[in-house]
Protein backbone atom coordinates (compact mmCIF):
# COMPACT_ATOMS: atom_id res chain seq x y z
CA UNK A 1 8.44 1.18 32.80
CA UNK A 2 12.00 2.16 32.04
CA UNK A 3 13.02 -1.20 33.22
CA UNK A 4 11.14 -2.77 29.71
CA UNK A 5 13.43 -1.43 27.66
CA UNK A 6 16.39 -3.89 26.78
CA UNK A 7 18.91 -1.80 25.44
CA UNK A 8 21.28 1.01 27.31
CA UNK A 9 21.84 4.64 26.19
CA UNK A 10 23.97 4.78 23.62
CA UNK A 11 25.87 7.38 22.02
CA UNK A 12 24.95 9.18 19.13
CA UNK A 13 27.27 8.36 16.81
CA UNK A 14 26.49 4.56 18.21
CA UNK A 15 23.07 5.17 16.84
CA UNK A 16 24.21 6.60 13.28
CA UNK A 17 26.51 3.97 12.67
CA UNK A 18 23.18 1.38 13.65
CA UNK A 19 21.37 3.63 10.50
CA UNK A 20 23.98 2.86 8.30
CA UNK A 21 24.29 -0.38 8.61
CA UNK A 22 20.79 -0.72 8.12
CA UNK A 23 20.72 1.46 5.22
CA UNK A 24 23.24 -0.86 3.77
CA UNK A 25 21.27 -4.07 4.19
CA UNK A 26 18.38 -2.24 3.39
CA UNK A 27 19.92 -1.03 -0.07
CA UNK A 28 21.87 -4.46 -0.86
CA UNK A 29 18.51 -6.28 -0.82
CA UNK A 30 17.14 -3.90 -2.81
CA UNK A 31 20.04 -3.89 -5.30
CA UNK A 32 20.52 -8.32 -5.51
CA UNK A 33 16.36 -8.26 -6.02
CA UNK A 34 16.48 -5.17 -8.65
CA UNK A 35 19.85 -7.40 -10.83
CA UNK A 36 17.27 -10.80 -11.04
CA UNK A 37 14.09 -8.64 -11.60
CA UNK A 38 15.71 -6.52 -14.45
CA UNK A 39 17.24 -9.99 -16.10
CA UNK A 40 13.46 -11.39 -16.42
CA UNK A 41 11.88 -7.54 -16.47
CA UNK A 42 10.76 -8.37 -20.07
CA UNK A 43 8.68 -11.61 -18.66
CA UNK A 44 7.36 -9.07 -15.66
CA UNK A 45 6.40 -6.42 -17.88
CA UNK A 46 4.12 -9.14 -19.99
CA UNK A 47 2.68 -10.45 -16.61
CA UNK A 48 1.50 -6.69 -16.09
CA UNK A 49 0.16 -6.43 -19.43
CA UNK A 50 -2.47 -9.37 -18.38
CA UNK A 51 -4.91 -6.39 -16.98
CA UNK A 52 -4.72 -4.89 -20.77
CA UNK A 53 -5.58 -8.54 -22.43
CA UNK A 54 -8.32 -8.65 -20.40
CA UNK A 55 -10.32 -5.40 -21.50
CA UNK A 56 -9.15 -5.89 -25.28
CA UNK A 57 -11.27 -9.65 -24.74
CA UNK A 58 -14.14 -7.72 -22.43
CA UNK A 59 -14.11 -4.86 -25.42
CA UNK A 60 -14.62 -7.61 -28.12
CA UNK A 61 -11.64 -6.72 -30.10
CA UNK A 62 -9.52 -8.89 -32.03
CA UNK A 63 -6.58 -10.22 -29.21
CA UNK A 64 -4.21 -10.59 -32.21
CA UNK A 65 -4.39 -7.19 -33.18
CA UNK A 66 -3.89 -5.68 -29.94
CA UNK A 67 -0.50 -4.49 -29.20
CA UNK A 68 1.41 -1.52 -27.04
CA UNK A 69 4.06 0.43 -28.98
CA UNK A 70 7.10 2.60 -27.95
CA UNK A 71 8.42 5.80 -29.77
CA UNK A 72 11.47 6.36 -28.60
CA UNK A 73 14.15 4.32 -28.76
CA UNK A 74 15.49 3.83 -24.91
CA UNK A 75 11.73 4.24 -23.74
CA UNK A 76 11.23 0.59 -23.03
CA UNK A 77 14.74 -0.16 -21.84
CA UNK A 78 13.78 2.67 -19.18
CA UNK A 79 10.40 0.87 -18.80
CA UNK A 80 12.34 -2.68 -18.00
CA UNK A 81 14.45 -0.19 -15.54
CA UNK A 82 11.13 1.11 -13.92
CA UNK A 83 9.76 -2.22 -13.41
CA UNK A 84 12.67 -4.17 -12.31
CA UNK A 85 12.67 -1.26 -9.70
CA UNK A 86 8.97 -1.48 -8.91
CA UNK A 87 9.79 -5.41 -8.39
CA UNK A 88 12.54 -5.17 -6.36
CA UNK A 89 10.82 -3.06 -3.98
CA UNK A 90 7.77 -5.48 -3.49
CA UNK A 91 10.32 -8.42 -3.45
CA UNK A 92 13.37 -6.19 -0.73
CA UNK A 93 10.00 -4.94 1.27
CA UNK A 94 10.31 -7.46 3.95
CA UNK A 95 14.05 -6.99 4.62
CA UNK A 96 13.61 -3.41 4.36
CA UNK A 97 10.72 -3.66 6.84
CA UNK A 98 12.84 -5.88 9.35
CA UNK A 99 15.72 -3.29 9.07
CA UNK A 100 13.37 -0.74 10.39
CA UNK A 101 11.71 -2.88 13.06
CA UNK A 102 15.26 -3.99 14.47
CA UNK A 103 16.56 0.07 14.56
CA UNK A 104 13.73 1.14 16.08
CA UNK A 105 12.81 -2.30 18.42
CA UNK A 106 15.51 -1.28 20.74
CA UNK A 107 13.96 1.46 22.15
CA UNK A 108 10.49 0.22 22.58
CA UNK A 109 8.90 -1.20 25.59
CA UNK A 110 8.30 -4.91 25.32
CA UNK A 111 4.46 -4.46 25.26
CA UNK A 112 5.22 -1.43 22.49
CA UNK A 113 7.06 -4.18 20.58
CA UNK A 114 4.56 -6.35 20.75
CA UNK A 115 1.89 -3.79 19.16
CA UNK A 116 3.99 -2.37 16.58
CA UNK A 117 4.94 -6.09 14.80
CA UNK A 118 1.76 -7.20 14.01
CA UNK A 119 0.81 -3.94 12.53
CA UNK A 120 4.65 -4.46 10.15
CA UNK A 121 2.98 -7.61 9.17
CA UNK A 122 -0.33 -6.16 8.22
CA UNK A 123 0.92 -3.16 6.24
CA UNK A 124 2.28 -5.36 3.43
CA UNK A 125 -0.97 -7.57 3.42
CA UNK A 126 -2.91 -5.20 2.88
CA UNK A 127 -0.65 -3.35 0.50
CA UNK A 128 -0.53 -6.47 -1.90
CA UNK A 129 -4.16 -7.03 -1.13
CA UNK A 130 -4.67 -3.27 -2.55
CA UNK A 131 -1.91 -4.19 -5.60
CA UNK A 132 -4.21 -7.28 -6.29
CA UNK A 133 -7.84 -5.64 -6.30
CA UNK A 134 -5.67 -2.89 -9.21
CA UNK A 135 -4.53 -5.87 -11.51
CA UNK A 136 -7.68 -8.41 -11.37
CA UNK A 137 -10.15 -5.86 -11.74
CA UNK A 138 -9.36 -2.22 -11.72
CA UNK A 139 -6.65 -1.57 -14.31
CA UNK A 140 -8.72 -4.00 -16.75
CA UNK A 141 -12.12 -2.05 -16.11
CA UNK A 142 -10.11 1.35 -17.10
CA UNK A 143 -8.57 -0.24 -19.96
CA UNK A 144 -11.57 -1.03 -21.00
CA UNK A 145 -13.64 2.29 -20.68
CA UNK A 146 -10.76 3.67 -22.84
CA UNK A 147 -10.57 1.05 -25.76
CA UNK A 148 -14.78 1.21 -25.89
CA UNK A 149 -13.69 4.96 -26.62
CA UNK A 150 -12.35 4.16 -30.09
CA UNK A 151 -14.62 4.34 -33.21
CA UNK A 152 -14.62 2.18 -36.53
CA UNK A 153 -13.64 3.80 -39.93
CA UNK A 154 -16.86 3.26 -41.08
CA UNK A 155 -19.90 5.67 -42.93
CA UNK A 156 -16.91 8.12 -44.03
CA UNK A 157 -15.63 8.19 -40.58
CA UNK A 158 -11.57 8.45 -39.53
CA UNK A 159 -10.51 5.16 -37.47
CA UNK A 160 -9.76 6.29 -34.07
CA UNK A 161 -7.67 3.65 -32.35
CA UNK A 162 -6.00 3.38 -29.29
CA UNK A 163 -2.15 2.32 -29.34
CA UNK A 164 -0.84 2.66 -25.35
CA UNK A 165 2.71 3.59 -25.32
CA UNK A 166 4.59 0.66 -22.87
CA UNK A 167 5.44 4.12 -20.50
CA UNK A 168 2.48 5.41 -20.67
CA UNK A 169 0.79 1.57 -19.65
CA UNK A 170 2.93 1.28 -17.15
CA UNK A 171 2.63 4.35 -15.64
CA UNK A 172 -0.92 4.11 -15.05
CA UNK A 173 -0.61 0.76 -13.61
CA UNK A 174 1.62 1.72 -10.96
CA UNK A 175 -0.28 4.76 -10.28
CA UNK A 176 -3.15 3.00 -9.66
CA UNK A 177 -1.44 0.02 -7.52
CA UNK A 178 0.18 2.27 -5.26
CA UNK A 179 -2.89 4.79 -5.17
CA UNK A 180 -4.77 1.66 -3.81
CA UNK A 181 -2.17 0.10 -2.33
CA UNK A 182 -1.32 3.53 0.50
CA UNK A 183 -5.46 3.74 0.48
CA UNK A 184 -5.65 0.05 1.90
CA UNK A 185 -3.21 0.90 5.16
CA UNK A 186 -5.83 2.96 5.96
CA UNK A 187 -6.85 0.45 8.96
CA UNK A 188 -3.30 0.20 10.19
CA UNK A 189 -2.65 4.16 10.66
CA UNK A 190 -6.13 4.23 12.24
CA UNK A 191 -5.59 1.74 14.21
CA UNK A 192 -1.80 3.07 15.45
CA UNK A 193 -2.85 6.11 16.02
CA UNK A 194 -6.28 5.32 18.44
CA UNK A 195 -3.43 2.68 19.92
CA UNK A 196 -1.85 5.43 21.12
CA UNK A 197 -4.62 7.78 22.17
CA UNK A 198 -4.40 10.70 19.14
CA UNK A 199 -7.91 9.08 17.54
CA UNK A 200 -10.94 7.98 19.16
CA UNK A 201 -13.50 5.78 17.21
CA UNK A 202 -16.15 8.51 18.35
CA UNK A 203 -14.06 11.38 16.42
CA UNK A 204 -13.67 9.27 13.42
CA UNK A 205 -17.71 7.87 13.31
CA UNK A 206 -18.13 12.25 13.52
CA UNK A 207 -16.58 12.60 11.02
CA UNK A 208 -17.53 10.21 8.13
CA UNK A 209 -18.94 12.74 6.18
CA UNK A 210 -16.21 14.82 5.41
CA UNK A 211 -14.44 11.19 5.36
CA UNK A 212 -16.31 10.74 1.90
CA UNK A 213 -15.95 13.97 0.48
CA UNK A 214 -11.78 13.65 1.86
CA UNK A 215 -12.40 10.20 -0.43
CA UNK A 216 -13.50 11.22 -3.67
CA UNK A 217 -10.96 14.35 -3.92
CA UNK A 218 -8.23 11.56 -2.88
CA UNK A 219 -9.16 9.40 -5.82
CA UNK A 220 -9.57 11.90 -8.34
CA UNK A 221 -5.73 13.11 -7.57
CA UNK A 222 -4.20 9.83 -7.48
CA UNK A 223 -6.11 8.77 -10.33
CA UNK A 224 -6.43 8.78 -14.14
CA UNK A 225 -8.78 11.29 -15.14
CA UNK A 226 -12.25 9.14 -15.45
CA UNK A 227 -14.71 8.48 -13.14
CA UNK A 228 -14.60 4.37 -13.51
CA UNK A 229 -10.84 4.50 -11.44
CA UNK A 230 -12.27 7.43 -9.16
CA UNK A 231 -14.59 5.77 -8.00
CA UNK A 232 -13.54 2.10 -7.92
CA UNK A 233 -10.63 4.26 -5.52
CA UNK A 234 -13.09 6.18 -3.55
CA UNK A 235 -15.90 3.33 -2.84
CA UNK A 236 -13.43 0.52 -1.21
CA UNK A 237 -11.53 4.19 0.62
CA UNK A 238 -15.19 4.38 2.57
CA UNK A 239 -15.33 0.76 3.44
CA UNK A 240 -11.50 0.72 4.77
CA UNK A 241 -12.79 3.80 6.40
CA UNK A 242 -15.78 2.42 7.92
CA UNK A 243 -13.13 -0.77 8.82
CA UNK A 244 -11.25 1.72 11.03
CA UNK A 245 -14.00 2.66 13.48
CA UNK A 246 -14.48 -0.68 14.35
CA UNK A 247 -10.85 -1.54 14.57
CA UNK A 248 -10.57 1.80 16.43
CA UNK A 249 -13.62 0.23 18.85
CA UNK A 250 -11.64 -2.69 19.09
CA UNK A 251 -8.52 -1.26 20.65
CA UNK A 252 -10.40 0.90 22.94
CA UNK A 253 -12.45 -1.87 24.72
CA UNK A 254 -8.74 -3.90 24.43
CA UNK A 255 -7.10 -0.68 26.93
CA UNK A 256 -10.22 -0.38 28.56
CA UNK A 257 -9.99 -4.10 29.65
CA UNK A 258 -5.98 -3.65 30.88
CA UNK A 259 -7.11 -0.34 32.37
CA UNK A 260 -9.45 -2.74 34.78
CA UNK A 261 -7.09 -5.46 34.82
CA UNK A 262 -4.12 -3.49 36.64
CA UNK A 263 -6.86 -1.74 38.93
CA UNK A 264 -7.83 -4.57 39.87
CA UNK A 265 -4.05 -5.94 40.45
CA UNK A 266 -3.31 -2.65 42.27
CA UNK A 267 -6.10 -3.36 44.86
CA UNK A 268 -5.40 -6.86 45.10
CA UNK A 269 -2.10 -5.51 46.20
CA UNK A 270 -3.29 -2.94 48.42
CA UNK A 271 -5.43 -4.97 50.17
CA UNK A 272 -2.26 -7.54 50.67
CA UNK A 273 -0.48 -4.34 52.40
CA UNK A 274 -3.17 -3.38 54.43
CA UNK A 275 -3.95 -7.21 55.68
């Protein structure tokens, strides 16, 4: 097995000065993608405010009159800042993510290699697939259980309108997208961690129960406060749940099958000896 690995000990200080270079190429991507996303963050922030659109049209309210306001005066120049950040992430992710892969690849074994890559391919599919169920659906069902909230000045009533501050707005959208975004890798930690023996499909199909309770206190932490978001987090947390058994299955019938395979190679060889 030691023969697998490519690389030769190296030095500590070898090692840290690996780190920091890929620390710096890590934090140059970042830095190039966070200059172009905060010279179009304006255009980015509108894109976001799609989701809000949508419930003002789903609320039958007049799109015209629908607006999001700021009350400070640096709070949406810090709001561009926040979501050129938030875009540069998402945009640096895959450099970021080969940086990692190449420090740690080195002292892998080839077949260890070959697990852990596909899973660094996964994670941001299912991140963005996560990000996406947030903006087409999620964030515009919240947005519209709070505007239905408001009430009419009407029959000597006070008008009680909602006016989102652009923070505020996009705070909540990129609580929610990362809230449902670290629930989807779900599958992948599963799956890593049966890969390398600390879970067992068996322990996790024991313990769905406490699995959906886990679920539902998840979602109402990461969460706004109302139970549309809670449980639009906690229902697809169960079915990425109920996704990891079977990928957890799946791995253990894939080492069961090499388990035979190199018994069987070790008594082909034995017999070979013996003859």
């Amino acid at each position: 097995m030691t023969g697998d690995i490519d690389d030769k000990p190296q030095p500590l200080i070898e090692h840290l000065m690996e780190l920091r270079s890929r620390l710096i190429w890590s934090l140059v991507a970042f830095f190039i993608a966070f200059i172009g996303c905060f010279a179009v963050a304006k255009h980015l922030f509108n894109y976001l405010v799609y989701p809000y659109k949508w419930a003002v049209v789903w609320a039958g309210l007049d799109l015209s009159k629908a607006e999001l306001i700021y009350t400070a005066p640096q709070e949406f120049f810090f709001t561009q800042v926040k979501v050129a950040m938030f875009g540069a992430l998402v945009i640096a992710f895959p450099i970021i993510a080969a940086q990692i892969y190449k420090f740690v690849a080195p002292g892998l074994y080839k077949n260890e290699r070959s697990a852990f890559l596909p899973f660094l391919i996964a994670s941001p599919v299912l991140f963005l697939m996560g990000a996406a169920l947030v903006y087409f659906f999620f964030c515009p069902m919240v947005m519209w259980f709070f505007l239905k909230m408001q009430q009419a000045p009407a029959d000597g009533q006070i008008g009680i309108a909602l006016l989102p501050k652009v923070s505020e707005y996009l705070s909540l959208i990129m609580t929610l997208v990362f809230s449902f975004g670290l629930v989807f890798q779900l599958p992948v930690i599963t799956t890593l961690l049966a890969r390398v023996g600390l879970l067992t499909s068996e322990w996790l199909a024991q313990k769905r129960k406490f699995a959906i309770v886990f679920a539902f206190i998840i979602a109402a932490v990461l969460t706004p406060p109302d139970p549309m978001s809670q449980i639009g987090l906690a229902v697809p947390t169960i079915l990425l749940y109920e996704i990891s058994i079977y990928a957890a299955r799946l791995v253990e019938r894939q080492r069961a099958r090499q388990t035979l395979e190199e018994n069987d190679e070790t008594s082909d060889v034995t017999k070979t000896d013996n003859v």
